[in-house]
N, C-alpha and C. Protein backbone atom coordinates (compact mmCIF):
# COMPACT_ATOMS: atom_id res chain seq x y z
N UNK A 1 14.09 116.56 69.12
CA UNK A 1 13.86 117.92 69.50
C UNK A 1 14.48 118.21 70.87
N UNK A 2 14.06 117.65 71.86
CA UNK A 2 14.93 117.49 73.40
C UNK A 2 16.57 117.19 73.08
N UNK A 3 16.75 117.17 71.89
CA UNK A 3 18.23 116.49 71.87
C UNK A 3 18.73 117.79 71.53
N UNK A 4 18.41 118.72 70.47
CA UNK A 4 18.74 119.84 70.42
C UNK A 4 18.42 121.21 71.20
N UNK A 5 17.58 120.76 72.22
CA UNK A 5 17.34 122.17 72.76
C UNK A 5 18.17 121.57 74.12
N UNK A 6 18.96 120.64 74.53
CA UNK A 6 19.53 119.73 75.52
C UNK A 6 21.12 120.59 75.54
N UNK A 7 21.25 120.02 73.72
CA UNK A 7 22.72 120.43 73.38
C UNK A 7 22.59 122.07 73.09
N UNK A 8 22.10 122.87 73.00
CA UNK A 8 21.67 124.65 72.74
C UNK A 8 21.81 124.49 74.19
N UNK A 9 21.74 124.14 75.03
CA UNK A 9 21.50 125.06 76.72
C UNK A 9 22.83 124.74 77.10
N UNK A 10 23.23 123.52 76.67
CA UNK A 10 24.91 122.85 77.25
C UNK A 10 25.67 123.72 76.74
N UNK A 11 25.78 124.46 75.70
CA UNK A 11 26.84 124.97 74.83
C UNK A 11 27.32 124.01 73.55
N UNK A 12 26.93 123.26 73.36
CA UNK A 12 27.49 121.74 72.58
C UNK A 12 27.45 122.76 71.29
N UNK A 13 26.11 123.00 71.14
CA UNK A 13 25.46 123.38 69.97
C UNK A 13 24.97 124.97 69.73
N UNK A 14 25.07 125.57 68.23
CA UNK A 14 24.57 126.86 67.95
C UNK A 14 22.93 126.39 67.79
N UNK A 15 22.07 127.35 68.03
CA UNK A 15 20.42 127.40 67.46
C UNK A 15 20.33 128.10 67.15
N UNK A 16 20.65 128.17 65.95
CA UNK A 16 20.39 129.16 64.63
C UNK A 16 18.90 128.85 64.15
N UNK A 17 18.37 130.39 64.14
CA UNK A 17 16.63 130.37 64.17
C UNK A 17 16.96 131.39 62.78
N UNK A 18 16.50 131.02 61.44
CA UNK A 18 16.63 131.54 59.95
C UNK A 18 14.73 132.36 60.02
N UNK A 19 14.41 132.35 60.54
CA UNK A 19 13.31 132.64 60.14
C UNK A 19 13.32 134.52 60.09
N UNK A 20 11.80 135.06 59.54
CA UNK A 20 11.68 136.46 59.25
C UNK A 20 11.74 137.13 60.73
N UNK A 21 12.25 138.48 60.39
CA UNK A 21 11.98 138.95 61.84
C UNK A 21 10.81 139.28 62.43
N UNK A 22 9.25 138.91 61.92
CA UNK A 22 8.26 138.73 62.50
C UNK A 22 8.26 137.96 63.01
N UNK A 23 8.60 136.42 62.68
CA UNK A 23 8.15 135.35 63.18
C UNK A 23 9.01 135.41 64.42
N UNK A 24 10.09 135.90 64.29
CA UNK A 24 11.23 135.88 65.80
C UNK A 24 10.46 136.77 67.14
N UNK A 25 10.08 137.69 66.49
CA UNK A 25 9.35 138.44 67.42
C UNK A 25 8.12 137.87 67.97
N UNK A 26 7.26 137.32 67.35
CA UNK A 26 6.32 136.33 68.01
C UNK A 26 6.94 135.71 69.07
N UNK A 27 7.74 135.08 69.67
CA UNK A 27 8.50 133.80 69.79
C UNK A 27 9.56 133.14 69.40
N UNK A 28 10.56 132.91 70.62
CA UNK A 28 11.71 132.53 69.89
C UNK A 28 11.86 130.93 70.73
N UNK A 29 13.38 130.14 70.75
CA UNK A 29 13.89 128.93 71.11
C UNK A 29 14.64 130.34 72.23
N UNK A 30 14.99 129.86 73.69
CA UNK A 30 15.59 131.42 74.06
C UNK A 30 17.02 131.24 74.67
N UNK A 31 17.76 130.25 74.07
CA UNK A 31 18.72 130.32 73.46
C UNK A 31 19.20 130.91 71.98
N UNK A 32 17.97 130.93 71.12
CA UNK A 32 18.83 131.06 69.78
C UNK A 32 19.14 132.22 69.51
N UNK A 33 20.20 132.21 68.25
CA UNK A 33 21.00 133.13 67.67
C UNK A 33 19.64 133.67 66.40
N UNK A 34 19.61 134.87 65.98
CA UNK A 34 18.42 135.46 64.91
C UNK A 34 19.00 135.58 63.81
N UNK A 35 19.39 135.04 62.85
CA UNK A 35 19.98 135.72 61.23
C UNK A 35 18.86 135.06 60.75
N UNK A 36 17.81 135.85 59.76
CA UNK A 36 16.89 135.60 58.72
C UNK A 36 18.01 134.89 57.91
N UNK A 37 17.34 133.77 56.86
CA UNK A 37 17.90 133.47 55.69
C UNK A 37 17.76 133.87 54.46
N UNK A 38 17.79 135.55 54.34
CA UNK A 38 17.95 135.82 53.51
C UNK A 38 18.92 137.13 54.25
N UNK A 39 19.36 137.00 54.95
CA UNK A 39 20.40 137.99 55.50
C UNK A 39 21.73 137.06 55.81
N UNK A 40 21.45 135.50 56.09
CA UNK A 40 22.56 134.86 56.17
C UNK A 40 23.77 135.07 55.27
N UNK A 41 25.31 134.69 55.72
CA UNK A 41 26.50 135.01 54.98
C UNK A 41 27.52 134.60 55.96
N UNK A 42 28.43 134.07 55.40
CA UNK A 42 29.39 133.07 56.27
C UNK A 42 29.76 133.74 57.54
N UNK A 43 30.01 134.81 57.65
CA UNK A 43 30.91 135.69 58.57
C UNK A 43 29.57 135.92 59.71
N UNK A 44 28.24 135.51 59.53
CA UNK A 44 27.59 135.57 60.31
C UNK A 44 27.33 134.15 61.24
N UNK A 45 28.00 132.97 60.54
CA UNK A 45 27.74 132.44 61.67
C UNK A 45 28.83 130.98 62.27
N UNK A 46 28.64 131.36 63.38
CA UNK A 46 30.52 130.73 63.92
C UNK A 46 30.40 129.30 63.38
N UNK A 47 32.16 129.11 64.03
CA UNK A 47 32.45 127.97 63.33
C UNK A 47 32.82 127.00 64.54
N UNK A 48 32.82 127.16 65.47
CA UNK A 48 33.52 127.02 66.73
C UNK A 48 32.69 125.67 67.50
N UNK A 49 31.61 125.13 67.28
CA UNK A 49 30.47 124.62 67.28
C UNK A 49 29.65 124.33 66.00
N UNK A 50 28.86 122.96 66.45
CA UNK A 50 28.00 122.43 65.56
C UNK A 50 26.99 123.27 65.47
N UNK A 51 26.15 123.39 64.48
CA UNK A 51 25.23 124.65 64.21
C UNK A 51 23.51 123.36 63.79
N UNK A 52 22.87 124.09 64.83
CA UNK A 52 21.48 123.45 64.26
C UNK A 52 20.42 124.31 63.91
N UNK A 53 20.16 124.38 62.80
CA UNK A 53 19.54 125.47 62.10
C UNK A 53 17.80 125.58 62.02
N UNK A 54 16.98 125.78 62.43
CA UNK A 54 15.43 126.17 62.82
C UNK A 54 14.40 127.40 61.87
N UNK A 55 13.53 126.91 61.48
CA UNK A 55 12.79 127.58 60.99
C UNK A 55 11.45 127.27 61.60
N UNK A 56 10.39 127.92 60.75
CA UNK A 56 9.03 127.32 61.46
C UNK A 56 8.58 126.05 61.18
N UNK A 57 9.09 125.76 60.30
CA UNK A 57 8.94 123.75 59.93
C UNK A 57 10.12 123.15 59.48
N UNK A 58 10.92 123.71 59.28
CA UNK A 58 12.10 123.29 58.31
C UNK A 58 12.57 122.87 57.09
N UNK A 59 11.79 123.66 56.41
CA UNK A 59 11.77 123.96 55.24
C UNK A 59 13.25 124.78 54.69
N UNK A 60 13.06 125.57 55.19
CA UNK A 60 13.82 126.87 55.22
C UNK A 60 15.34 126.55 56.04
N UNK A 61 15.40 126.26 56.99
CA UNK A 61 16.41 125.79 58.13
C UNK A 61 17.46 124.56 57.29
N UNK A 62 16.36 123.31 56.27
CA UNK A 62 16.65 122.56 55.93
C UNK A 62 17.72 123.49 54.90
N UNK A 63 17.53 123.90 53.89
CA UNK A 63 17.65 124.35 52.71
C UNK A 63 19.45 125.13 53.43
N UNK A 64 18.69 125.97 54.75
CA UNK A 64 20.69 126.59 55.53
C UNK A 64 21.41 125.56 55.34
N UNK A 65 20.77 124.70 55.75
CA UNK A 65 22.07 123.55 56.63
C UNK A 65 22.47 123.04 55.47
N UNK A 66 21.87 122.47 54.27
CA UNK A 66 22.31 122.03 53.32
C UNK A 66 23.73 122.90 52.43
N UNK A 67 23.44 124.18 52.56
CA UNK A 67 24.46 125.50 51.90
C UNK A 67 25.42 125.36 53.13
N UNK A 68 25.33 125.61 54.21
CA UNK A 68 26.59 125.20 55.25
C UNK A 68 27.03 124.45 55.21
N UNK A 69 26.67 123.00 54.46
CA UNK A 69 27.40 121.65 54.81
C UNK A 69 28.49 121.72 53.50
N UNK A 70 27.89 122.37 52.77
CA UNK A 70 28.64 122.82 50.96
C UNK A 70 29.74 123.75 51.45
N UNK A 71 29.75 124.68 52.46
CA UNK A 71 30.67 125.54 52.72
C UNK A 71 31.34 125.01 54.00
N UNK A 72 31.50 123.55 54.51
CA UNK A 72 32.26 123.00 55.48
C UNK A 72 31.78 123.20 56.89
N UNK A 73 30.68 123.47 57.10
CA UNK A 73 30.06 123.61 58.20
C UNK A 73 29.25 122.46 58.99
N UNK A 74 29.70 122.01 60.53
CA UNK A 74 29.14 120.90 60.87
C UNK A 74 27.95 121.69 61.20
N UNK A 75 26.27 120.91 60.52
CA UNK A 75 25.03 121.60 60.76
C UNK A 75 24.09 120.50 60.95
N UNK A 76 23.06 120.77 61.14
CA UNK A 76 22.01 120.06 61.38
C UNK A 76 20.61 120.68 61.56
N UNK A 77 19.54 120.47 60.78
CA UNK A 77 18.71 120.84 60.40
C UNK A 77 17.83 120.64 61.53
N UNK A 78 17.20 120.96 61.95
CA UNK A 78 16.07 120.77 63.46
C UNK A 78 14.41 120.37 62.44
N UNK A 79 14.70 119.48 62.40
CA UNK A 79 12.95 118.74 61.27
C UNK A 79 12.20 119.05 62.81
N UNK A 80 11.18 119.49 61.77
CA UNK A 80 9.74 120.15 62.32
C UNK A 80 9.85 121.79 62.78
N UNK A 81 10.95 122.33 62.83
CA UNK A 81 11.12 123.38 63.34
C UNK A 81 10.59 123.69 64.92
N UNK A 82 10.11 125.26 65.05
CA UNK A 82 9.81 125.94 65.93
C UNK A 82 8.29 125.55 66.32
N UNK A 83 7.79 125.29 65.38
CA UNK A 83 6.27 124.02 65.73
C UNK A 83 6.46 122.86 66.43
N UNK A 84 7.15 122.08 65.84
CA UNK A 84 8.05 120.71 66.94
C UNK A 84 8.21 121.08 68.41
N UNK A 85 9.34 121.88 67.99
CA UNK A 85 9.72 122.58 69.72
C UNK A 85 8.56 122.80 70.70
N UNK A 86 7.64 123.52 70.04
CA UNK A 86 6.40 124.21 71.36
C UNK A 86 5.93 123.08 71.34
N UNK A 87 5.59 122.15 69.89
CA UNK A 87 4.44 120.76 70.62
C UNK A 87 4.94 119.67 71.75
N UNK A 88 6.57 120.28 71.62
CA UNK A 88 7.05 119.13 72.43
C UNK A 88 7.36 119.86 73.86
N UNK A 89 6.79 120.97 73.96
CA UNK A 89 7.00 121.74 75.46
C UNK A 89 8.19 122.41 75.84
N UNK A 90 8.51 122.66 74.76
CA UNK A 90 9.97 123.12 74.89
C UNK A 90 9.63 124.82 75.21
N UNK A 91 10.34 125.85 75.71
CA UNK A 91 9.77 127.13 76.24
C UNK A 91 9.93 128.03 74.46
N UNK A 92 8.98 128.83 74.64
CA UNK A 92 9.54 129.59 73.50
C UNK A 92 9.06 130.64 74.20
N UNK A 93 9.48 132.09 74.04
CA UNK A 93 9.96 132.98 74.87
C UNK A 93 9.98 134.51 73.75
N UNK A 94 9.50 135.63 73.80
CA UNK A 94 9.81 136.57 73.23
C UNK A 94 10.78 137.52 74.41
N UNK A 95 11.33 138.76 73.39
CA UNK A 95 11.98 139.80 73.68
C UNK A 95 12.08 139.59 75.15
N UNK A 96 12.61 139.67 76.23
CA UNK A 96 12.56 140.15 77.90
C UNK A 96 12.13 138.71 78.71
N UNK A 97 11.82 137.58 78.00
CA UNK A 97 11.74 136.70 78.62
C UNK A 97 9.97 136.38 78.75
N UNK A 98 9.33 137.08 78.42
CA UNK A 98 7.76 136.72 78.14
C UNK A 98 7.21 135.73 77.22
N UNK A 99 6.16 135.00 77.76
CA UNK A 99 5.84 133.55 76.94
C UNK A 99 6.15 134.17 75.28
N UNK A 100 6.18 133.38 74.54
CA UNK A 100 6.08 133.57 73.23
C UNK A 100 4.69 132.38 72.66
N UNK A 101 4.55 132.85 70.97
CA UNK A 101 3.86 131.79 70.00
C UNK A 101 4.55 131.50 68.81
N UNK A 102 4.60 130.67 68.55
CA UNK A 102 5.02 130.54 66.80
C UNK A 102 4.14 130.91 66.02
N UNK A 103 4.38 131.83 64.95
CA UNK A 103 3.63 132.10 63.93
C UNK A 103 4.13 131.48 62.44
């Protein structure tokens, strides 16, 4: 989890957060990029960088990265999601920079 929110602040890495736009609004990673996965589509997300993909457990995130890796995309699934992240103290942050929660 520190390895990806390490490489998201360096630039190394995209943090692609798939989740609904409720759950984004609760709380985000405050680096990441927002495409729901059911709004995802190639042209939405770069190629330029490794992409690590986040949901609220990774369920969902898992399931992106798997369809990106089919369409040539270096990805990586973030296991445990946006739950992982906060248990591991990582900041999660809504809209303007105010604490966030995962829902």
């Amino acid at each position: 989890m520190r390895e990806a929110a390490r490489a998201a602040t360096a630039g190394e890495a995209l943090l692609l957060d798939v989740r609904e736009h409720h759950e984004w609004a609760h709380g985000r990673a405050p680096l990441a990029v927002h495409v729901p996965m059911g709004e995802l589509r190639q042209d939405t997300v770069p190629r330029d960088r490794p992409v690590l993909a986040v949901c609220r457990v990774g369920g969902r995130s898992a399931a992106v990265a798997s369809a990106l890796v089919q369409l040539g995309y270096d990805v990586r699934n973030v296991t445990g999601g946006m739950l992982a992240w906060s248990a591991a103290g990582l900041p999660v942050v809504r809209d303007g920079g105010e604490p966030g929660t995962v829902v």
